[in-house]
Protein backbone atom coordinates (compact mmCIF):
# COMPACT_ATOMS: atom_id res chain seq x y z
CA UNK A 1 12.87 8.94 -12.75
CA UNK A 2 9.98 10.19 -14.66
CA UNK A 3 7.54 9.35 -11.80
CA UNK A 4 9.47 11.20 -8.96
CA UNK A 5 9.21 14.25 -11.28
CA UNK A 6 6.02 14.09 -11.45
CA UNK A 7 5.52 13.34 -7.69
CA UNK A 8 7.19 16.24 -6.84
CA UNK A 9 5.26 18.38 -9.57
CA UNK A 10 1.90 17.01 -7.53
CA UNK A 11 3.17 17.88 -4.04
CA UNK A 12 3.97 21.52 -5.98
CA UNK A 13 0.72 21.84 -7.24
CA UNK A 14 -0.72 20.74 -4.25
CA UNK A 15 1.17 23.07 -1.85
CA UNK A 16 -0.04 25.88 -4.53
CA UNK A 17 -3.74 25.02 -4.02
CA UNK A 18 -3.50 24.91 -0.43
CA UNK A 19 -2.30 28.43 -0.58
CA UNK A 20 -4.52 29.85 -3.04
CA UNK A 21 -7.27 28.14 -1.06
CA UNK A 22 -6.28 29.80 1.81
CA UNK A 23 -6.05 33.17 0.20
CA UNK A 24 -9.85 32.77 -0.93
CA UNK A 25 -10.79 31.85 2.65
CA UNK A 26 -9.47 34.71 4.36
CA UNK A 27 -10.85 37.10 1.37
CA UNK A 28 -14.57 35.62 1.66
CA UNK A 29 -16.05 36.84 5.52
CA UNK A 30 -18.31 33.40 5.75
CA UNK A 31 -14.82 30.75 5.02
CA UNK A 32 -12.81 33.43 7.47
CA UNK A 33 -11.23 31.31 10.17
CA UNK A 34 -11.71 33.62 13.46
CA UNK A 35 -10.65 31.68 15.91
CA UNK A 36 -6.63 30.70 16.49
CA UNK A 37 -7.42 27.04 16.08
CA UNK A 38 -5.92 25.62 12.60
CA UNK A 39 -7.89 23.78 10.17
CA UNK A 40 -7.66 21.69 7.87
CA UNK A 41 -8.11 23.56 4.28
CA UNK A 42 -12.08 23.78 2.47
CA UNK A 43 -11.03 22.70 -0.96
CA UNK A 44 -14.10 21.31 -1.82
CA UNK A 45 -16.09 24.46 0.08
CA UNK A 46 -13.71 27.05 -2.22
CA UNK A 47 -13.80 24.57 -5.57
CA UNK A 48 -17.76 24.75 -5.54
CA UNK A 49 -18.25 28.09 -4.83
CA UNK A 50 -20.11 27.97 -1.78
CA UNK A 51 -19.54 30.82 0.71
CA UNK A 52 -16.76 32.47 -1.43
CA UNK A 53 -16.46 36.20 -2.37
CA UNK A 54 -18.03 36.90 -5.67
CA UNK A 55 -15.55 39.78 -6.39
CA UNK A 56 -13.27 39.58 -9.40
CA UNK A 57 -10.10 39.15 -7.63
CA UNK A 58 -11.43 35.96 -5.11
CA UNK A 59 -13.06 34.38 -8.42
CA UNK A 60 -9.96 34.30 -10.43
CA UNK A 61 -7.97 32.71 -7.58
CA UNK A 62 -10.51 30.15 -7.14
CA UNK A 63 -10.02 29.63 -11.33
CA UNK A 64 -6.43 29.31 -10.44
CA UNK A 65 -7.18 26.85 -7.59
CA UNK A 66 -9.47 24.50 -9.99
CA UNK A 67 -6.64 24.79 -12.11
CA UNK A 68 -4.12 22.92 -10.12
CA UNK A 69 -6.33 20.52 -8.66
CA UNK A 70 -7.24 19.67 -12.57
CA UNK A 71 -3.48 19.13 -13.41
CA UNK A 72 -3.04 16.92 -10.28
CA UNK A 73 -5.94 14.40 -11.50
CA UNK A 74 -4.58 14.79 -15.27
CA UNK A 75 -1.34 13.84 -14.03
CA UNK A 76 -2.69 10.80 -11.96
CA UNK A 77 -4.78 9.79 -14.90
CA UNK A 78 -1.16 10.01 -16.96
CA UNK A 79 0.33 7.89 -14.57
CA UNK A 80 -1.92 5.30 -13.98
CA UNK A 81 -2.10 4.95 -17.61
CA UNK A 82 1.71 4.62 -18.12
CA UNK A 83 1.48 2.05 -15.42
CA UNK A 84 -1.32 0.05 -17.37
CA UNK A 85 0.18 0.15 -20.24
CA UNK A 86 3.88 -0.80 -19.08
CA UNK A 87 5.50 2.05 -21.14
């Protein structure tokens, strides 16, 4: 029970990410996707800080992006260790 929670909490959290990633790309001109072919996502671009906006606004959604993605490993790392343990 307590693992489907939490499975659904990560697909949540990644869902969130996606769409804050997004939101970064299309505020920072050199991540802007121009052409009307869909792609996959630049987490790792947007999580470095490469290309991205440096104004306030783009910075703290990229804090909030970080965020999520740091609460989906926590929660991996949580239940990997239930699962070593056998709680």
């Amino acid at each position: 029970m307590v693992r489907g929670n939490l499975s659904i909490a990560n697909a949540w959290l990644l869902i969130s990410a996606i769409r804050l990633c997004r939101q970064v790309e299309d505020r920072s001109e050199r991540l802007r996707n121009f052409s009307s072919v869909a792609r996959l996502p630049k987490l790792v671009t947007v999580a470095t800080n490469r290309d991205v906006a440096s104004d306030v606004e783009t910075q703290a959604l990229r804090h909030g992006m970080i965020a999520r993605l740091l609460a989906i490993g926590a929660i991996g790392i949580a239940v990997n260790l239930v699962a070593w343990t056998g709680v």
